[in-house]
N, C-alpha and C. Protein backbone atom coordinates (compact mmCIF):
# COMPACT_ATOMS: atom_id res chain seq x y z
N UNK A 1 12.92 -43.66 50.39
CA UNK A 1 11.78 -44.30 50.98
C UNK A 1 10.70 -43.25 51.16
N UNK A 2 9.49 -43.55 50.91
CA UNK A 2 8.20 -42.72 50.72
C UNK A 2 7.95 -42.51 52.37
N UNK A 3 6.91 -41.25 52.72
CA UNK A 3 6.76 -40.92 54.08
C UNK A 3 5.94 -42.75 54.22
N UNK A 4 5.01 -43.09 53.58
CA UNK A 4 4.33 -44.16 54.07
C UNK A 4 5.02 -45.36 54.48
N UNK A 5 5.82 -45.39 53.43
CA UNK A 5 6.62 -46.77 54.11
C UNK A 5 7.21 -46.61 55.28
N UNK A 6 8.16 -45.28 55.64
CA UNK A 6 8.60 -44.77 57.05
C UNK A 6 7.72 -45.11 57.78
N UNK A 7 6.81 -44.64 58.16
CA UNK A 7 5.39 -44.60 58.89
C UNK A 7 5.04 -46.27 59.20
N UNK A 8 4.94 -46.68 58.21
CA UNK A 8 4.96 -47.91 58.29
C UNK A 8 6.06 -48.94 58.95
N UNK A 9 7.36 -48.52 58.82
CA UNK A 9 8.52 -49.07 59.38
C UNK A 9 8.60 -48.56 61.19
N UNK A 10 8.10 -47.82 61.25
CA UNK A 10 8.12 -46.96 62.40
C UNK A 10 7.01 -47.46 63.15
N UNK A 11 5.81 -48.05 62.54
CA UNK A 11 5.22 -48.28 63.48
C UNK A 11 5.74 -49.89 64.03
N UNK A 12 5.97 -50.33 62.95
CA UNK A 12 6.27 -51.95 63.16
C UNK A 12 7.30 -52.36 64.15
N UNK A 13 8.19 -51.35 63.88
CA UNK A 13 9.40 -51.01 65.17
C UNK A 13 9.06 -50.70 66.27
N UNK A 14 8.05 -49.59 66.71
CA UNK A 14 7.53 -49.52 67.78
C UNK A 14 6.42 -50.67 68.70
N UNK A 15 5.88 -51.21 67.85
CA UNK A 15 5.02 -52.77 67.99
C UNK A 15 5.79 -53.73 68.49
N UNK A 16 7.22 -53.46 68.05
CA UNK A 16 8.18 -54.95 68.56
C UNK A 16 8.94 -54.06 70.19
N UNK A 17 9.24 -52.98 69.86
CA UNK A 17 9.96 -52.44 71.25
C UNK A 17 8.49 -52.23 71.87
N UNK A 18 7.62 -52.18 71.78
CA UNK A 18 6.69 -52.51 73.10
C UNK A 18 6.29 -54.03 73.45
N UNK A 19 6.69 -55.07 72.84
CA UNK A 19 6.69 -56.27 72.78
C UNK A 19 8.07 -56.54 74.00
N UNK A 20 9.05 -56.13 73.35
CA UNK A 20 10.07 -56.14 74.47
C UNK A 20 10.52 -55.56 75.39
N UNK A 21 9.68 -54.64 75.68
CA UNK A 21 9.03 -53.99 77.07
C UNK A 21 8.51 -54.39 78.12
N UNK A 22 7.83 -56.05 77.73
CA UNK A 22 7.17 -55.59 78.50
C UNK A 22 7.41 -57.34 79.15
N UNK A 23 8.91 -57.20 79.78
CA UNK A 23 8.71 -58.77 80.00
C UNK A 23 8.47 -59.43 81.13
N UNK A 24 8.19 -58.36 81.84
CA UNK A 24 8.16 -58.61 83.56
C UNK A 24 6.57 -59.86 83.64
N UNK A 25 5.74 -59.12 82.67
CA UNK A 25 4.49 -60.02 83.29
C UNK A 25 4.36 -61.75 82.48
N UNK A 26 5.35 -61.50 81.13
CA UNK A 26 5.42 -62.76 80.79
C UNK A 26 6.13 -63.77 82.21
N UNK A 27 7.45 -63.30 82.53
CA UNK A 27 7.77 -63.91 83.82
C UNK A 27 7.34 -63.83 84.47
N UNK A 28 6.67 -63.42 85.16
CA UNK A 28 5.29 -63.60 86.39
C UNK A 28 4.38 -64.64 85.84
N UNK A 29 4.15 -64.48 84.77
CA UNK A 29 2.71 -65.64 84.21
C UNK A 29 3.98 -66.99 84.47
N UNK A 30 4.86 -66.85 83.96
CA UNK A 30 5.78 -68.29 83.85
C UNK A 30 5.80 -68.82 85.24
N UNK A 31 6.45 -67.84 86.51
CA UNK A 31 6.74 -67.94 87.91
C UNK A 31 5.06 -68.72 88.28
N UNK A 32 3.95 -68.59 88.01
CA UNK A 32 2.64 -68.93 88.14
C UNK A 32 2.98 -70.66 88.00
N UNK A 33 3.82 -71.14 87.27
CA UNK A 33 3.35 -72.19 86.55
C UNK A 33 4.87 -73.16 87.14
N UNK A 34 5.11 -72.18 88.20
CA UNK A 34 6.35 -73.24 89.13
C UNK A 34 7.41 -72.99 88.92
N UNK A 35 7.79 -71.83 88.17
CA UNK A 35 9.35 -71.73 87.57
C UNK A 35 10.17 -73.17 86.75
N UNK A 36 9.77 -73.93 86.42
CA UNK A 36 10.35 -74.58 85.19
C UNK A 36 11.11 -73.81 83.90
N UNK A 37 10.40 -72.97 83.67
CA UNK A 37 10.27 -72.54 82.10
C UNK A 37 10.89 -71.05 82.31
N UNK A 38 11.65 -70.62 82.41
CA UNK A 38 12.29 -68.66 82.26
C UNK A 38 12.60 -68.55 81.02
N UNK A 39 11.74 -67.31 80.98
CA UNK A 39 11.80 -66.84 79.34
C UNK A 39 13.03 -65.41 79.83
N UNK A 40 13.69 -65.85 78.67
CA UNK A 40 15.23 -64.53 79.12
C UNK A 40 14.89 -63.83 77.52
N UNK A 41 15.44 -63.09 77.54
CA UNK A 41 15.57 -62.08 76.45
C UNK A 41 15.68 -62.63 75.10
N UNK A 42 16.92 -63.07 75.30
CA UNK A 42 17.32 -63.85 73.73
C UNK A 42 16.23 -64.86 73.23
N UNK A 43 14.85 -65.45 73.87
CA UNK A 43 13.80 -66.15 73.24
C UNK A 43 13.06 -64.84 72.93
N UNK A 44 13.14 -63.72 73.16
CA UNK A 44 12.18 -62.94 72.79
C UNK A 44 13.01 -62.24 71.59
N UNK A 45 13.66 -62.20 71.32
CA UNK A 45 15.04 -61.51 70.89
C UNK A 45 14.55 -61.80 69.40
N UNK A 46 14.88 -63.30 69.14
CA UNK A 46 15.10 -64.01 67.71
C UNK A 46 13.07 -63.97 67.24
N UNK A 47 12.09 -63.84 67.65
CA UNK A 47 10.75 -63.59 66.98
C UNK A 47 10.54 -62.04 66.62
N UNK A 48 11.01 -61.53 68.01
CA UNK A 48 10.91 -59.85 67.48
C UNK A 48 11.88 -59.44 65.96
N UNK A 49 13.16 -60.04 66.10
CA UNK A 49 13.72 -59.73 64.92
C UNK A 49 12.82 -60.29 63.87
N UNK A 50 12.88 -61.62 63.83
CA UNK A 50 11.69 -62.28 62.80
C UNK A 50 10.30 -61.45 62.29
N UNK A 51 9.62 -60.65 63.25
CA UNK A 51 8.58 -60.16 63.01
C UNK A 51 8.88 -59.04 62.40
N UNK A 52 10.06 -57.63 62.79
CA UNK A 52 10.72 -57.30 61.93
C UNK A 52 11.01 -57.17 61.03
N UNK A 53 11.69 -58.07 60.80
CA UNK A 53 11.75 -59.03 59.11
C UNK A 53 11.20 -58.50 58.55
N UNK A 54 10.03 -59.40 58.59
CA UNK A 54 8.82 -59.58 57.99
C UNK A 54 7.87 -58.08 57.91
N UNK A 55 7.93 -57.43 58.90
CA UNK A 55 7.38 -56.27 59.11
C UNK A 55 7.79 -55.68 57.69
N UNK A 56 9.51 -55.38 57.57
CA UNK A 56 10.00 -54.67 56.83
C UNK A 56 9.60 -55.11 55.58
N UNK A 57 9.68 -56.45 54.90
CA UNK A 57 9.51 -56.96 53.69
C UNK A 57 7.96 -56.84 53.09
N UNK A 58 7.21 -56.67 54.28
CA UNK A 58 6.12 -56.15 53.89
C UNK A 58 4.95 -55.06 53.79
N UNK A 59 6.42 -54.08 54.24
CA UNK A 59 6.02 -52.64 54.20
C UNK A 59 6.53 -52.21 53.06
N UNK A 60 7.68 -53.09 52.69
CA UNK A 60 8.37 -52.41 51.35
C UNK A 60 8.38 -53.19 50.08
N UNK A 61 7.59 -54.19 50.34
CA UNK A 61 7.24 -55.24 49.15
C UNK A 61 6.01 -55.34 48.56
N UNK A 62 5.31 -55.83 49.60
CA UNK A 62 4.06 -56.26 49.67
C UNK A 62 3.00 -54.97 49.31
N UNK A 63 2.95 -54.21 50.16
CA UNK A 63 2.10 -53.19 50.68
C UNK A 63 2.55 -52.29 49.42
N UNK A 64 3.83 -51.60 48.56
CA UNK A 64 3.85 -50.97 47.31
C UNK A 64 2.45 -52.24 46.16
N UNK A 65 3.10 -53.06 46.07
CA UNK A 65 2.45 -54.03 45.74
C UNK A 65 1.06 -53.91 45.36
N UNK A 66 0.56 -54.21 46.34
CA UNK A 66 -0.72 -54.42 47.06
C UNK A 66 -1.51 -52.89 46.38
N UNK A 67 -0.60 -51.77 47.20
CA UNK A 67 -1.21 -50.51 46.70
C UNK A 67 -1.37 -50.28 44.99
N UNK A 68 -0.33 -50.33 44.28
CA UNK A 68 -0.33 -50.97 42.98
C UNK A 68 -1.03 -51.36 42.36
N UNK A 69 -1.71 -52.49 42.64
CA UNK A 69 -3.04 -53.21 42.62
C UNK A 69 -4.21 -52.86 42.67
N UNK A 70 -4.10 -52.28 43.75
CA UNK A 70 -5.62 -51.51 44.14
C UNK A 70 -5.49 -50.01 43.29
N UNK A 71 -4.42 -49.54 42.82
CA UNK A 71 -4.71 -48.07 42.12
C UNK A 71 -5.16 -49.06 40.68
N UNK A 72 -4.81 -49.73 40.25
CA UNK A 72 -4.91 -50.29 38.99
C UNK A 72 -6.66 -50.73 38.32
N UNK A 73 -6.63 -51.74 39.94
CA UNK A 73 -8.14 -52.08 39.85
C UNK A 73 -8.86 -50.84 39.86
N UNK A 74 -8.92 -49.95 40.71
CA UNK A 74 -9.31 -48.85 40.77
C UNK A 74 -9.99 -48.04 39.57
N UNK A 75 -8.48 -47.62 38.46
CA UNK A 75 -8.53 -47.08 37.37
C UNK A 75 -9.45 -47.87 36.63
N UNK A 76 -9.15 -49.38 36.80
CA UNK A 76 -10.14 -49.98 35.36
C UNK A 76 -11.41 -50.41 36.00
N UNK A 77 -11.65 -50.00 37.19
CA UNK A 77 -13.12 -49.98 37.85
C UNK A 77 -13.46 -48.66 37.17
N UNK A 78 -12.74 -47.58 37.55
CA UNK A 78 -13.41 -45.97 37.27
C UNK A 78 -13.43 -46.10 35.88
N UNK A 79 -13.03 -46.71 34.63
CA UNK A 79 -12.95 -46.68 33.81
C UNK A 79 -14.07 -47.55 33.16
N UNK A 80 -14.61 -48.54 33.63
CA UNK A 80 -15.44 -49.83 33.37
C UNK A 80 -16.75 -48.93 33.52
N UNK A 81 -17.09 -47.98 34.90
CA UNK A 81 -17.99 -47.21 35.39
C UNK A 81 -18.31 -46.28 34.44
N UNK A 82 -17.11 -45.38 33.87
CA UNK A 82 -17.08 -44.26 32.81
C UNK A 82 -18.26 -44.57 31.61
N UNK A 83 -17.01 -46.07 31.35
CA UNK A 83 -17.79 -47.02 30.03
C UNK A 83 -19.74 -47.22 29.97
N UNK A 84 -19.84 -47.56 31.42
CA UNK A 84 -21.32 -48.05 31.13
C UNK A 84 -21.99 -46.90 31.51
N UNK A 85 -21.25 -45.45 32.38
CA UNK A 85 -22.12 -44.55 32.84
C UNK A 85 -22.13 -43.86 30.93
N UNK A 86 -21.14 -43.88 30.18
CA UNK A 86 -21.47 -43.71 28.64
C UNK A 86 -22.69 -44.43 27.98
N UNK A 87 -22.28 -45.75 27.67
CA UNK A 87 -23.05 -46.88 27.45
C UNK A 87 -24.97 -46.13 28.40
N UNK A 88 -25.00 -45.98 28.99
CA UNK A 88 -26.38 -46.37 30.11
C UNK A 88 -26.78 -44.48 29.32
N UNK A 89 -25.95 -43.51 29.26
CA UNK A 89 -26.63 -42.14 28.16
C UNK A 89 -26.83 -42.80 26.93
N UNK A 90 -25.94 -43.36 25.89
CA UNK A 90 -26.40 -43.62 24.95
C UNK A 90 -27.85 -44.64 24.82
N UNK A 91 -28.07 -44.92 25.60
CA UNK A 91 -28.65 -46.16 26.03
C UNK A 91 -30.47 -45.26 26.18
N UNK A 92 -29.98 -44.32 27.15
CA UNK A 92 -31.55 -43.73 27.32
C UNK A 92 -31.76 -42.68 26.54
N UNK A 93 -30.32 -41.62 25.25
CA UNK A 93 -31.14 -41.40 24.57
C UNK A 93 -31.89 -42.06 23.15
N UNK A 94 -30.64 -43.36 23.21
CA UNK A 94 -31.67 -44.27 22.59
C UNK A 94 -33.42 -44.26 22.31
N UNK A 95 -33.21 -45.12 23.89
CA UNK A 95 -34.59 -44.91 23.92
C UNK A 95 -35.17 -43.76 24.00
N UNK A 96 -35.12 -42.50 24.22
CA UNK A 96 -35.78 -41.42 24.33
C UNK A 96 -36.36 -41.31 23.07
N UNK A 97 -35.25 -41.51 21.77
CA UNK A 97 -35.35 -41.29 20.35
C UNK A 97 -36.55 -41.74 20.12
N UNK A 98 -36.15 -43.37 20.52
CA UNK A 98 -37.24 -44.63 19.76
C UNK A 98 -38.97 -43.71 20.15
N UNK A 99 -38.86 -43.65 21.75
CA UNK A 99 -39.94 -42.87 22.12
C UNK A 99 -40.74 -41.58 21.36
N UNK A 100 -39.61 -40.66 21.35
CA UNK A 100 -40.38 -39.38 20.64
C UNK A 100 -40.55 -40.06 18.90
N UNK A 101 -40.64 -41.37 18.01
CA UNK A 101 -40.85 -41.85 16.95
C UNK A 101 -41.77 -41.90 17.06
N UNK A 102 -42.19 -43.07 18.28
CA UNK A 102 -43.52 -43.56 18.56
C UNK A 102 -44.28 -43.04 18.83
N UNK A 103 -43.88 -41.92 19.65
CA UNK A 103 -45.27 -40.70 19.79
C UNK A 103 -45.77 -39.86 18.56
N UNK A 104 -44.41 -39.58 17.40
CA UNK A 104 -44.61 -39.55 16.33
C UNK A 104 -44.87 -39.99 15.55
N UNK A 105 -45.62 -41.23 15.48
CA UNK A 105 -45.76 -41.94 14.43
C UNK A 105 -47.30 -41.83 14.31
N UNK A 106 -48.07 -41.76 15.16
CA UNK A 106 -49.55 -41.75 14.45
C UNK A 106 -49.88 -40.20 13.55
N UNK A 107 -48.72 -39.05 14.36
CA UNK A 107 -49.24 -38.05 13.56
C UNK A 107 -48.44 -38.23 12.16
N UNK A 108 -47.38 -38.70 12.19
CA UNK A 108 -46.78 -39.11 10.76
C UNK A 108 -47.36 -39.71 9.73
N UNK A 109 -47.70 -41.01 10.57
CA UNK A 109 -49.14 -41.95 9.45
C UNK A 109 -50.17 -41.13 8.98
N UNK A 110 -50.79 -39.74 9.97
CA UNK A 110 -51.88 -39.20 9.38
C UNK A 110 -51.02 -38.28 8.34
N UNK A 111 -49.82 -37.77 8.25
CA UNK A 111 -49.30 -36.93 7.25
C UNK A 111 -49.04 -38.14 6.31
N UNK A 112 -48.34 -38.68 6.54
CA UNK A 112 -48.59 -39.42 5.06
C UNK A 112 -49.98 -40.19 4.26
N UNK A 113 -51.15 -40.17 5.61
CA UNK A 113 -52.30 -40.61 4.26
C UNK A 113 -52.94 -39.57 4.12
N UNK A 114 -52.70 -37.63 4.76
CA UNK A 114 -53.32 -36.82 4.48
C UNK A 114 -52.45 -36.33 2.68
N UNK A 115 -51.42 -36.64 2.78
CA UNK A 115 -50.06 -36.55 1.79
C UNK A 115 -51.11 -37.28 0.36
N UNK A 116 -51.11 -38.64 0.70
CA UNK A 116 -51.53 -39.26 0.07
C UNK A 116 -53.12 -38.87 -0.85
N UNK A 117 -53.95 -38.77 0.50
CA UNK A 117 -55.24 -37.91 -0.32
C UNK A 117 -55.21 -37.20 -1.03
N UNK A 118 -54.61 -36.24 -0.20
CA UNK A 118 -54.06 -34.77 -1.78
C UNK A 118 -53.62 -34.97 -2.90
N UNK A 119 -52.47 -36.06 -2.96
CA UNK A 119 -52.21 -36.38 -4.30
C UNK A 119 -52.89 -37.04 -5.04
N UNK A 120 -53.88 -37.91 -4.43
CA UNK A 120 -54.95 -38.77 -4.85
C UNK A 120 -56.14 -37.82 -5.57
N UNK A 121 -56.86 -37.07 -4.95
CA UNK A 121 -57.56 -35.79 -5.07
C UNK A 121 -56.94 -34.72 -6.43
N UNK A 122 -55.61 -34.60 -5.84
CA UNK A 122 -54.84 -33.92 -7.36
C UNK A 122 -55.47 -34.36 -8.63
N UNK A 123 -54.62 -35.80 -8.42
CA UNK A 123 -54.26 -36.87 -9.73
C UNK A 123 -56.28 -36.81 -10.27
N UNK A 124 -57.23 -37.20 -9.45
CA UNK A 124 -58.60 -37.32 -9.98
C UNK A 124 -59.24 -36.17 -10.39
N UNK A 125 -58.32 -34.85 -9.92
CA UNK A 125 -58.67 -33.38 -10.62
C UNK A 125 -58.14 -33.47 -11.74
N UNK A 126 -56.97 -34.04 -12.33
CA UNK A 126 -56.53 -33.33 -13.42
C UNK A 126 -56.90 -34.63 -13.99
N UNK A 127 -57.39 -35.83 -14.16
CA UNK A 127 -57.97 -36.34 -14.71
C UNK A 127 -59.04 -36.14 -15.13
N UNK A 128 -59.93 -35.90 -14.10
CA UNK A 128 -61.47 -35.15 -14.76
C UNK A 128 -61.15 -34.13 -15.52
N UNK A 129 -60.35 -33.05 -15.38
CA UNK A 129 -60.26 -32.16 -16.12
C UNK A 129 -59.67 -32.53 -18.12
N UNK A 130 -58.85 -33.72 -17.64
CA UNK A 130 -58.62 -34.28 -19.15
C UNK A 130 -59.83 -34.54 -19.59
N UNK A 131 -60.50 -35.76 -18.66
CA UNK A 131 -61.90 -36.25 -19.33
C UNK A 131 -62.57 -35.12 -19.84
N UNK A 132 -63.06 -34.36 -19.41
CA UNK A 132 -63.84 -32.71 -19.48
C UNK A 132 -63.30 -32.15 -20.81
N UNK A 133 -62.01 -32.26 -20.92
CA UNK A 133 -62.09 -31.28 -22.16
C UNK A 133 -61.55 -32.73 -22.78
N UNK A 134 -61.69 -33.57 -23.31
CA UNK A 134 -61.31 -35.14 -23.94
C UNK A 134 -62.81 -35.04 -24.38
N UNK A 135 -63.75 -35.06 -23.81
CA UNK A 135 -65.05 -34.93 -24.09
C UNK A 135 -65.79 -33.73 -24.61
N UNK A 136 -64.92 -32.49 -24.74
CA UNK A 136 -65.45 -31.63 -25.54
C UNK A 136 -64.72 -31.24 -26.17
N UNK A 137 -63.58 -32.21 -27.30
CA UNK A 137 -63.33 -32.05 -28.27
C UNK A 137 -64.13 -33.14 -29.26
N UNK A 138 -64.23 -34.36 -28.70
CA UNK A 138 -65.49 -35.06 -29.12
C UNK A 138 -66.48 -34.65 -29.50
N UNK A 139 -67.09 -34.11 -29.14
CA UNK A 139 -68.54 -33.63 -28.89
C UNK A 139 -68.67 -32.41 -29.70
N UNK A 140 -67.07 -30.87 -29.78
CA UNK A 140 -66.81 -30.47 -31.04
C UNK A 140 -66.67 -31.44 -32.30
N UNK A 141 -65.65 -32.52 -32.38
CA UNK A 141 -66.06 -32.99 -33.44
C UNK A 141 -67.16 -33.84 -34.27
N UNK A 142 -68.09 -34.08 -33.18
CA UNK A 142 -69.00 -34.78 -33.17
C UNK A 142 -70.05 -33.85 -33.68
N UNK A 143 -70.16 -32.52 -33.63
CA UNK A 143 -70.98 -32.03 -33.95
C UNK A 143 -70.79 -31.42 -35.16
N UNK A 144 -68.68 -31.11 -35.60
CA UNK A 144 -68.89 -30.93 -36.81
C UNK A 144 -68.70 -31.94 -38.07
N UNK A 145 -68.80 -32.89 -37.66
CA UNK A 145 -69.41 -34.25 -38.56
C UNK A 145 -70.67 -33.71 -38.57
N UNK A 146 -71.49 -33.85 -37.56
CA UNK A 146 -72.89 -33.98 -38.07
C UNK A 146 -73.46 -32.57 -38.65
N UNK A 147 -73.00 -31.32 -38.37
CA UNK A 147 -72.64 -29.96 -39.42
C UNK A 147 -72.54 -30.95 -41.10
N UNK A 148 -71.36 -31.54 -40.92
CA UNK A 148 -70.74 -31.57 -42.34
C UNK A 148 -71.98 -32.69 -42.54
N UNK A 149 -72.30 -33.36 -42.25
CA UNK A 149 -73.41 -35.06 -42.55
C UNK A 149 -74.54 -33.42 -43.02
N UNK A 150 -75.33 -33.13 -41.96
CA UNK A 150 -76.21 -32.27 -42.23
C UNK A 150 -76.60 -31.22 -43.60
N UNK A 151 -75.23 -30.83 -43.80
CA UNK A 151 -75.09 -30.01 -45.27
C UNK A 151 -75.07 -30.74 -46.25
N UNK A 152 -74.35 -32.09 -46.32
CA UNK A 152 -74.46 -33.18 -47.62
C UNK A 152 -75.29 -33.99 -47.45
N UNK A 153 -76.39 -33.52 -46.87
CA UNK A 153 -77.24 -34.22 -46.81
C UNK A 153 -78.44 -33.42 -47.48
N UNK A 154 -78.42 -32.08 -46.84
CA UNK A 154 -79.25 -31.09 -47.41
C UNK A 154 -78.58 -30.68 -49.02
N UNK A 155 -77.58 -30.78 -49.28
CA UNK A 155 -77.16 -31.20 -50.83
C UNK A 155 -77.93 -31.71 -51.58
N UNK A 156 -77.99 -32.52 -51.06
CA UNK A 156 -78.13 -34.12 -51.63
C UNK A 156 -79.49 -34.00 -52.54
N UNK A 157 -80.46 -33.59 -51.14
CA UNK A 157 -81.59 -33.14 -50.94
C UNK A 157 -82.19 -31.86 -51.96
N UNK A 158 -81.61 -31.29 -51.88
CA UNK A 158 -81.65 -29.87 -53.20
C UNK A 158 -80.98 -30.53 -54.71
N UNK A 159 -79.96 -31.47 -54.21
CA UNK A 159 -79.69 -31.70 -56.09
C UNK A 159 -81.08 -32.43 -56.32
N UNK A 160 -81.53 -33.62 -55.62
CA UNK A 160 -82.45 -34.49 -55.62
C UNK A 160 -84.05 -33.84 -56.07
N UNK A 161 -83.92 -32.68 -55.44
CA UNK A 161 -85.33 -32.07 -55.38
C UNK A 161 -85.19 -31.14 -57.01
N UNK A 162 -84.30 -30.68 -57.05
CA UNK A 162 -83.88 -29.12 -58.53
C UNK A 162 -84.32 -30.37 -59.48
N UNK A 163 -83.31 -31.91 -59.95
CA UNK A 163 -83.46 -32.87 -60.51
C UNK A 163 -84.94 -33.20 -61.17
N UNK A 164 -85.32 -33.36 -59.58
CA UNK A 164 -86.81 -34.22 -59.77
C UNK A 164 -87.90 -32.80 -59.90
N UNK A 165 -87.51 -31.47 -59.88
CA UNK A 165 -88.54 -30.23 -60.19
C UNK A 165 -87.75 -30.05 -61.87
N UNK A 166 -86.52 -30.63 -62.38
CA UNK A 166 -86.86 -30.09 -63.61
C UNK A 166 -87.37 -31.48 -64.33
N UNK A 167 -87.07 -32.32 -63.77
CA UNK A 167 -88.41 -33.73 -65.03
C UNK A 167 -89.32 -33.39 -64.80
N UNK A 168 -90.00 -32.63 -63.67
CA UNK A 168 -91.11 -32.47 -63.97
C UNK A 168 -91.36 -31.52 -64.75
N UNK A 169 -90.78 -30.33 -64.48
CA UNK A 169 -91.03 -28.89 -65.39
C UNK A 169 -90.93 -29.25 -67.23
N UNK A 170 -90.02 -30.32 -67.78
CA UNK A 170 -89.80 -31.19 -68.25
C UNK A 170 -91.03 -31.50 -68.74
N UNK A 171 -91.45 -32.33 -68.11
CA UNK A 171 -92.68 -33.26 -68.39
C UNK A 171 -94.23 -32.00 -68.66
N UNK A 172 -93.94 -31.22 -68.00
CA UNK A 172 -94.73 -30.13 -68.25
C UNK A 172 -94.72 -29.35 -69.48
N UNK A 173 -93.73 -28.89 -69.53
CA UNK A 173 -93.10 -28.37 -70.63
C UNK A 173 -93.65 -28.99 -71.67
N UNK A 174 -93.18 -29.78 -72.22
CA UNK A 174 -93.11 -30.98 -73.43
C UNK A 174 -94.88 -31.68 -73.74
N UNK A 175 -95.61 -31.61 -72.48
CA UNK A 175 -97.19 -31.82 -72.32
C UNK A 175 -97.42 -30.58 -72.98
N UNK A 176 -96.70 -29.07 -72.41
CA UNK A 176 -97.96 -28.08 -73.05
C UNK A 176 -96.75 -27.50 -74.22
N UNK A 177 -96.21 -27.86 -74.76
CA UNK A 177 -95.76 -27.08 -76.14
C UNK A 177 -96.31 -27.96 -77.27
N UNK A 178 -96.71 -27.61 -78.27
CA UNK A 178 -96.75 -28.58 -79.33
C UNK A 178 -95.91 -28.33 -80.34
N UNK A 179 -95.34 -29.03 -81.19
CA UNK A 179 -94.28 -28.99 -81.90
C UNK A 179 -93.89 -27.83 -82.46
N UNK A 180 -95.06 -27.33 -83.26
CA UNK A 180 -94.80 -26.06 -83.79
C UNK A 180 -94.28 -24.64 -82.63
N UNK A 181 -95.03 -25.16 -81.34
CA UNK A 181 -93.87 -23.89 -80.38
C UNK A 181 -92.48 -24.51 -80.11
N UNK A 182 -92.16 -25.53 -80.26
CA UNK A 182 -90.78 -26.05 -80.16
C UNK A 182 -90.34 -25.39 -81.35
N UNK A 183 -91.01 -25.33 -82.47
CA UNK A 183 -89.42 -24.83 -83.54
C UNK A 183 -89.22 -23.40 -83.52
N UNK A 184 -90.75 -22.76 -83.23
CA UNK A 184 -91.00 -21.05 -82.93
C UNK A 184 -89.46 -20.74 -81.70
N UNK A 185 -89.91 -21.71 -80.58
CA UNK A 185 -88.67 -21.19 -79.47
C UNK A 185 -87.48 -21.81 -79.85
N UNK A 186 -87.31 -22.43 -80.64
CA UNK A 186 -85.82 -23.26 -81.45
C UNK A 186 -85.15 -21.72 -82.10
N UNK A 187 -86.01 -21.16 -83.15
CA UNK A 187 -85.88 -20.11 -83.75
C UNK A 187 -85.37 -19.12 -83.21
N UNK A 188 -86.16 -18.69 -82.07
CA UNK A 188 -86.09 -17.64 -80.84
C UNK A 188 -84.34 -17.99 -80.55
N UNK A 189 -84.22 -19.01 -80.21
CA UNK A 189 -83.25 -19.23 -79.34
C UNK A 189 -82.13 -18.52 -80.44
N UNK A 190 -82.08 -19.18 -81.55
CA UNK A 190 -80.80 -19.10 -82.41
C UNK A 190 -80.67 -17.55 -82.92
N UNK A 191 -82.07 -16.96 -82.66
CA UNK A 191 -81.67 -15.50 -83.50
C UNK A 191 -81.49 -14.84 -82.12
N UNK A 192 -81.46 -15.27 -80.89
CA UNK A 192 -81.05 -13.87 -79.59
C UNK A 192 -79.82 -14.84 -79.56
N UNK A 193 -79.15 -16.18 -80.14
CA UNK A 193 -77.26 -16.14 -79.60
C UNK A 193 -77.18 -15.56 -80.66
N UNK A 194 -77.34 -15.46 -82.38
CA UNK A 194 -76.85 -14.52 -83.18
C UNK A 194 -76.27 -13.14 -82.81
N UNK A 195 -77.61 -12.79 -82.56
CA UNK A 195 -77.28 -11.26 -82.19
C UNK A 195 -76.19 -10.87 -80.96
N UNK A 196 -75.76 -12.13 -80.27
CA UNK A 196 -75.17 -11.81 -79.20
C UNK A 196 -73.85 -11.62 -79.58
């Protein structure tokens, strides 16, 4: 038997022997009321045992019991508490998280459309820079077409002109020779390939 239950048995025992201690004034209260009624021992006898009893069965039944109970509830109270005092941290650094996002988020939005410019800015640099030199290979070949147009043109222009200066030289010619210097330079001609 545990010190508590002793303790417990001990007091319950002492509760009934001061119960049956003390019987002088119950008989005096009775003697009050005319002597009809004497309470003797043995009526006090059979409740004190009864209470007893009962004392005992529920110092050593009940009350393990009971205590039992309450360590149990106890544990899955301290345990329920554990749970939500867990639960209630995860809970605020939750939110703490969500918080330091939201405070982060306008400077984020400005990194991603400062992100964005730059690459935007990039992409329209190295595009102009295609256009830029896209346009001065053009503009090389554009000029050596018109080089090459320019020279066959000035060709053209010199066969056209040598052409039209020898019909005339031609026409000159043939106005101032008269026949007899045609056969004189006919002559000429054949005796300087001879000799050649």
């Amino acid at each position: 038997m545990s010190g508590a239950r002793r303790n417990a048995v001990r007091a319950t025992l002492v509760l009934a022997a001061c119960r049956l201690t003390q019987p002088a004034p119950l008989l005096a209260s009775e003697a009050g009321h005319g002597g009809a009624h004497a309470a003797g021992l043995s009526s006090l006898l059979f409740p004190a045992i009864n209470f007893a009893i009962f004392a005992v069965i529920v110092a050593r039944y009940v009350v393990p019991a009971l205590r039992e109970h309450l360590r149990r509830r106890s544990a899955t109270i301290a345990a329920a508490a554990e749970e939500a005092r867990a639960a209630l941290v995860a809970a605020q650094e939750a939110l703490a998280t969500v918080a330091r996002r939201r405070r982060g988020l306008a400077a984020e939005s400005e990194s991603i459309r400062h992100d964005l410019a730059t690459v935007a800015s990039r992409q329209a640099e190295r595009l102009l820079a295609h256009a830029e030199e896209s346009a001065r290979r053009r503009l090389a070949d554009a000029a050596l077409v018109a080089e090459q147009e320019r020279r066959r043109a000035l060709d053209a222009v010199r066969a056209e002109t040598a052409a039209a200066a020898l019909e005339i030289a031609e026409a000159r010619i043939r106005a101032a020779l008269s026949p007899h210097d045609q056969e004189a330079f006919v002559r000429q001609l054949l005796t300087d390939a001879s000799n050649r």
